[in-house]
Protein backbone atom coordinates (compact mmCIF):
# COMPACT_ATOMS: atom_id res chain seq x y z
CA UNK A 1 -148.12 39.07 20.27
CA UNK A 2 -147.99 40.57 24.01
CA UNK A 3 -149.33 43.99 23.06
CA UNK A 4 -152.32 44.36 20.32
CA UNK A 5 -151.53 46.75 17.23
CA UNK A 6 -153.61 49.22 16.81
CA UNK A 7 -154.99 50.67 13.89
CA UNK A 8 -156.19 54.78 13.45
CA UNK A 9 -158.95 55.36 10.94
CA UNK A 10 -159.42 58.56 8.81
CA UNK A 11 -162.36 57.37 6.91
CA UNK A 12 -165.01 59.09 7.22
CA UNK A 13 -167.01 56.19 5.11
CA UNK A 14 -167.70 53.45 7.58
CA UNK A 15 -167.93 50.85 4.79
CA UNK A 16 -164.48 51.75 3.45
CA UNK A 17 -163.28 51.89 7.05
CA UNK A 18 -164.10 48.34 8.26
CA UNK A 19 -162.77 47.23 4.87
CA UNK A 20 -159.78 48.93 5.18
CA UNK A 21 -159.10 47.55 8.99
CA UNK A 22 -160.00 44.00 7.83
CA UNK A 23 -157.11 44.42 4.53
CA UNK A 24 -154.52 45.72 7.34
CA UNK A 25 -155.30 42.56 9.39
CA UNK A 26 -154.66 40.41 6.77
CA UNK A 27 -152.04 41.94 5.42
CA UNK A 28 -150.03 42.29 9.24
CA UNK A 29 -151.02 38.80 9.24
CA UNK A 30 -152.66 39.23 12.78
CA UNK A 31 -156.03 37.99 14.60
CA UNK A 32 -159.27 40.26 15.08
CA UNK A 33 -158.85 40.48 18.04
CA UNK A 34 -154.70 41.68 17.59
CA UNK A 35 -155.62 44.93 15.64
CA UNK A 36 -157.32 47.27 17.86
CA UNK A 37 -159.61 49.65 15.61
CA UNK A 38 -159.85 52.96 16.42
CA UNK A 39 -162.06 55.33 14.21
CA UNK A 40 -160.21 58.87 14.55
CA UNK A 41 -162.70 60.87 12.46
CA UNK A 42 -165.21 60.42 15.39
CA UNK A 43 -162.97 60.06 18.64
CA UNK A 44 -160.16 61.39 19.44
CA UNK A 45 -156.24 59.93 19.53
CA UNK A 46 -155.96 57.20 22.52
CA UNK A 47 -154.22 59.08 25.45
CA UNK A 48 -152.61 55.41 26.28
CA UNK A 49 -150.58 54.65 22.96
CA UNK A 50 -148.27 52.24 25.44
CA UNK A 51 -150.30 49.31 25.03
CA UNK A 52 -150.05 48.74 21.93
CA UNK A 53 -147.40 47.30 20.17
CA UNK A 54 -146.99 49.96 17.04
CA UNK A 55 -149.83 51.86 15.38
CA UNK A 56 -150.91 51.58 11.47
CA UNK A 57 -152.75 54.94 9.79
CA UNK A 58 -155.15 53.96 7.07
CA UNK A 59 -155.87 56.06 4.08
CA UNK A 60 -158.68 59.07 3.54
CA UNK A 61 -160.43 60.86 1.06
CA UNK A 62 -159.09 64.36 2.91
CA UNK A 63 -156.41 65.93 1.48
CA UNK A 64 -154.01 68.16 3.50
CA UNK A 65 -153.95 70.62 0.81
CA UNK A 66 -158.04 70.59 1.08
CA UNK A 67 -158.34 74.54 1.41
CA UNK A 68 -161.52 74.49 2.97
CA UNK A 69 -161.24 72.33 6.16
CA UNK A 70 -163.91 71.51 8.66
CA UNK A 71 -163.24 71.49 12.53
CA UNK A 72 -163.34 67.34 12.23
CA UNK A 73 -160.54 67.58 9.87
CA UNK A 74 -158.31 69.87 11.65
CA UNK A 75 -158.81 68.22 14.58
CA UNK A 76 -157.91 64.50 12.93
CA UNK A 77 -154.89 66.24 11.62
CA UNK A 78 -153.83 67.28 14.56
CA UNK A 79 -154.18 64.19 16.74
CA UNK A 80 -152.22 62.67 13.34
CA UNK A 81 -149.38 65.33 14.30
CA UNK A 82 -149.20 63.76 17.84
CA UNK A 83 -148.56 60.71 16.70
CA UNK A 84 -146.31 61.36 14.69
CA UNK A 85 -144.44 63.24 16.70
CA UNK A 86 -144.77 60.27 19.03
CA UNK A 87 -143.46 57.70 16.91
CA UNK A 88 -140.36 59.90 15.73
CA UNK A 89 -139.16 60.57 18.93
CA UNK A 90 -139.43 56.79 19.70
CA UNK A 91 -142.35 56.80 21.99
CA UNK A 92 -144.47 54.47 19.59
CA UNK A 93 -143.65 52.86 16.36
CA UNK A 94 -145.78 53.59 13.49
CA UNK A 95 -146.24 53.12 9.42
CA UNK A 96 -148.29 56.06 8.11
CA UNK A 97 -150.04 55.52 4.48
CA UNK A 98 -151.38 57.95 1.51
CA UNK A 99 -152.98 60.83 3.41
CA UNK A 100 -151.28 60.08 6.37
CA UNK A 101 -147.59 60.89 4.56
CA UNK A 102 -148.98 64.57 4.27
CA UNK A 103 -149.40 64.94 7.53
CA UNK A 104 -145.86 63.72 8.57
CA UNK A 105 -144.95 65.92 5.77
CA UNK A 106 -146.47 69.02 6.73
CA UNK A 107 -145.02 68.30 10.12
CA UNK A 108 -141.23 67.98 9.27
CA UNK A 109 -141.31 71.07 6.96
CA UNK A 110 -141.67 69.79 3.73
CA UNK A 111 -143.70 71.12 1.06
CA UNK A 112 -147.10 68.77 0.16
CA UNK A 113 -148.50 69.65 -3.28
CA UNK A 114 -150.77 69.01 -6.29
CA UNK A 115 -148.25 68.45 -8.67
CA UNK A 116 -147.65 64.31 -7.73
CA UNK A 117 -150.97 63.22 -7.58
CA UNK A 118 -151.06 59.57 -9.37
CA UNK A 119 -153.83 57.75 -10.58
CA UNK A 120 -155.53 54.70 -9.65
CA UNK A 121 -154.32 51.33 -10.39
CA UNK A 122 -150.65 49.54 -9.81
CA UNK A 123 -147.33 51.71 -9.85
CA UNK A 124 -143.79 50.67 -10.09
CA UNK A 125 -142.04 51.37 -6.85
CA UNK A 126 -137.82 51.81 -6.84
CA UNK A 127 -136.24 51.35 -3.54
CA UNK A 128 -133.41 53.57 -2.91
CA UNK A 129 -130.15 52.50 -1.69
CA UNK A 130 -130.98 53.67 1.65
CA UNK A 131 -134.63 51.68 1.26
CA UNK A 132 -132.61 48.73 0.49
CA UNK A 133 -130.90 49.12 3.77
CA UNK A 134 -134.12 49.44 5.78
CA UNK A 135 -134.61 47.27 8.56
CA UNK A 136 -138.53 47.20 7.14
CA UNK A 137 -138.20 48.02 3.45
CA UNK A 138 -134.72 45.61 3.20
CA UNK A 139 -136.80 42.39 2.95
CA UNK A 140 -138.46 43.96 -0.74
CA UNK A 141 -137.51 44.04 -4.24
CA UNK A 142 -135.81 47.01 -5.47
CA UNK A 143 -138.53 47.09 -7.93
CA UNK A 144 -141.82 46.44 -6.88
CA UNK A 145 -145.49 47.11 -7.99
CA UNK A 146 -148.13 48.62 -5.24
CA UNK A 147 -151.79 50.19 -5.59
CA UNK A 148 -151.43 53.76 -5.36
CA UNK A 149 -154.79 56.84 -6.19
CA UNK A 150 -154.36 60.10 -4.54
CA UNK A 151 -154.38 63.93 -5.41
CA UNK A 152 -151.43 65.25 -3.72
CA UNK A 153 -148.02 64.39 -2.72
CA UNK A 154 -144.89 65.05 -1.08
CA UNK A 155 -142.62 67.17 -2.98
CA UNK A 156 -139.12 66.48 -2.05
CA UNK A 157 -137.69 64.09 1.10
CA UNK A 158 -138.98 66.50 3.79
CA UNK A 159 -136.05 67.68 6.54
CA UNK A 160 -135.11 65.21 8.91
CA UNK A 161 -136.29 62.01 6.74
CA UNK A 162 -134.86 59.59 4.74
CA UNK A 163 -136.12 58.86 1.38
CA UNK A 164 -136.83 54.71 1.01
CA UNK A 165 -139.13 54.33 -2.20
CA UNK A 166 -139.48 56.63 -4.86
CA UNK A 167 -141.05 56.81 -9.08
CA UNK A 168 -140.95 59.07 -11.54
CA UNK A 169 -144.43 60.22 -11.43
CA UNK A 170 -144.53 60.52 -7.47
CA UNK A 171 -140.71 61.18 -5.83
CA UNK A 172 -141.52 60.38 -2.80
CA UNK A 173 -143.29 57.26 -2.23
CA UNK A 174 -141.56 56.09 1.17
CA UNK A 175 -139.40 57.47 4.12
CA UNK A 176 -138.31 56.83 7.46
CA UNK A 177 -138.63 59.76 10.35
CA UNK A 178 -137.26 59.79 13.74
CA UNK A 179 -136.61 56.46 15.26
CA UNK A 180 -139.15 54.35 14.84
CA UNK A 181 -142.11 56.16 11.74
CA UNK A 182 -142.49 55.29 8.33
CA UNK A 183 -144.76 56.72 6.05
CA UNK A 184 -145.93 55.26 2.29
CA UNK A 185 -147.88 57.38 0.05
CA UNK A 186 -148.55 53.91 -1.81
CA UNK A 187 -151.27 51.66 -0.35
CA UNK A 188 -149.49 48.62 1.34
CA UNK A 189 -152.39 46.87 2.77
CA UNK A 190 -155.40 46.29 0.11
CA UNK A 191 -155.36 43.16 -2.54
CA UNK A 192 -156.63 43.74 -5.57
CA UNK A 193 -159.76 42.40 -5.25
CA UNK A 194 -160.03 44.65 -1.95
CA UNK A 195 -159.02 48.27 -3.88
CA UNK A 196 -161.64 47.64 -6.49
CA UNK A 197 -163.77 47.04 -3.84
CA UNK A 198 -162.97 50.28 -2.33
CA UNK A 199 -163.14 51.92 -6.11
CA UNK A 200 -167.12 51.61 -5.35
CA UNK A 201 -167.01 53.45 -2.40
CA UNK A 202 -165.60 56.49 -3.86
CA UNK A 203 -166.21 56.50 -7.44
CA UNK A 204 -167.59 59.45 -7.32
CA UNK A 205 -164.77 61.12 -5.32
CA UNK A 206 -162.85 62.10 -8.44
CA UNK A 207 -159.99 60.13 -8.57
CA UNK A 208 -160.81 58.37 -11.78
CA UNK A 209 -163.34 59.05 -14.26
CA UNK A 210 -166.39 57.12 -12.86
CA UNK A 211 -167.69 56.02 -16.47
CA UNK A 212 -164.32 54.07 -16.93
CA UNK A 213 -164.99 52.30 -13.61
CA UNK A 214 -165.26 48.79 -15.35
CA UNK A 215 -161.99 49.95 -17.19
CA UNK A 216 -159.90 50.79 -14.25
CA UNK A 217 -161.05 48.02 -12.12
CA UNK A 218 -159.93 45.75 -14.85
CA UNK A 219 -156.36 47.38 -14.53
CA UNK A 220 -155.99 47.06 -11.25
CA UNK A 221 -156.93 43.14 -10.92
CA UNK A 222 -153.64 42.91 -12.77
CA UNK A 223 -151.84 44.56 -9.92
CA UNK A 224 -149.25 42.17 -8.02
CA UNK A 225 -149.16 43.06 -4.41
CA UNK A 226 -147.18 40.59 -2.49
CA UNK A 227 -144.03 43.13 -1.54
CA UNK A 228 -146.30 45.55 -0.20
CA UNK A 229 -148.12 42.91 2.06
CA UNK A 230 -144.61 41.59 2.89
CA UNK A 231 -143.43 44.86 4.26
CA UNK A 232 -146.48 44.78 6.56
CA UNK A 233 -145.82 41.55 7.36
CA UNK A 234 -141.97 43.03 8.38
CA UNK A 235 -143.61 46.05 10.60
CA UNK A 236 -145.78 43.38 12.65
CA UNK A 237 -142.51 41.43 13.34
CA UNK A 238 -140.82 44.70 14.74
CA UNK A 239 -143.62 45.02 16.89
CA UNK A 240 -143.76 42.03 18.58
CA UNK A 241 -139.58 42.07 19.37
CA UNK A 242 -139.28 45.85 19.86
């Protein structure tokens, strides 16, 4: 790989942070010293997105439908905007996950709400026929199973997109913007072992009852994860011949 990858953090929680930059390097398949980590919570979005290769957004306990916001959250949502906008007008290639699809969301026109928020622990994931025909998504199984926990999601394909991935508890669980942005609201980058590991971190945060922590882990050890790391796996190979 010419150019390193870089990956934008919207974890506040340093521990869940690092871990989450160490399950996208694995999961790209890359070296340390490949995926560039850049914590956006406390700096600001890189002015010099050229050199690097395509950017990956990590996950966050913020919500874009969070009514009370601080200035650090405003602020993170608006560098996200950038790149977004970046990456659909072709500037940058990038892969957006879980809070991260609000943001493109909000930023197309579409409607993010309460009303798909899924639970935590492995989801069945349908491709649609136009996911089938992704140059990233193709490689998958039109059925697959991926880690999912959030509180909000997007409510219909926003304008401009095209919808990839979808279930019947959360619509939209994948789409392509633009030229070269995808978002998941599924988590593509964390084994199993790696999302329980993360359960710790917030167990507290409310998105599963923290006295059935022992419970919950348990279900999602049984979680089978390879499509999602393969479609990372695809998204590193674009970078390196885009």
């Amino acid at each position: 790989m010419t150019a390193p990858l870089l990956y934008v953090c919207a974890r506040p929680q340093r521990v869940a942070a690092v871990a989450e930059w160490a399950s996208f390097r694995d999961g790209l398949g890359v070296r340390d010293d490949e995926l560039v980590h850049h914590d956006l919570v406390r700096e600001p979005l890189p002015a010099d997105l050229d050199r690097f290769a395509a950017v990956v957004v990590g996950g966050s306990p913020f919500n874009v439908t969070d009514p009370d916001k601080t200035d650090e959250q405003r602020r993170l949502e608006r560098d996200l905007e950038r790149l977004a906008a970046a990456a659909i007008e072709g500037r940058t290639s990038a892969l957006f996950t879980c809070f991260g699809i609000g943001v493109v969301t909000r930023l197309l026109g579409g409607e993010v709400t309460l009303d798909h928020a899924e639970g935590t622990g492995p989801a069945d994931i349908s491709l649609t026929d136009a996911g089938r025909e992704d140059e990233l998504f193709g490689i998958l199984h039109p059925r697959f199973e991926a880690l999912t926990a959030h509180k909000e999601g997007t409510a219909s394909v926003p304008p401009g997109a095209t919808l990839l991935a979808e279930n019947a508890d959360c619509p939209v669980q994948a789409y392509r913007a633009g030229r070269a942005l995808w978002a998941t609201q599924f988590h593509p980058e964390p084994t199993a072992e790696a999302f329980v590991e993360r359960m710790t971190v917030y167990r507290d945060a409310g998105y599963f009852d923290a006295d059935a922590f022992d419970e919950v882990s348990a279900h999602v050890r049984t979680a089978s994860v390879e499509q999602p790391t393969l479609l990372l796996r695809s998204f590193a190979a674009r970078a390196v011949t885009a």
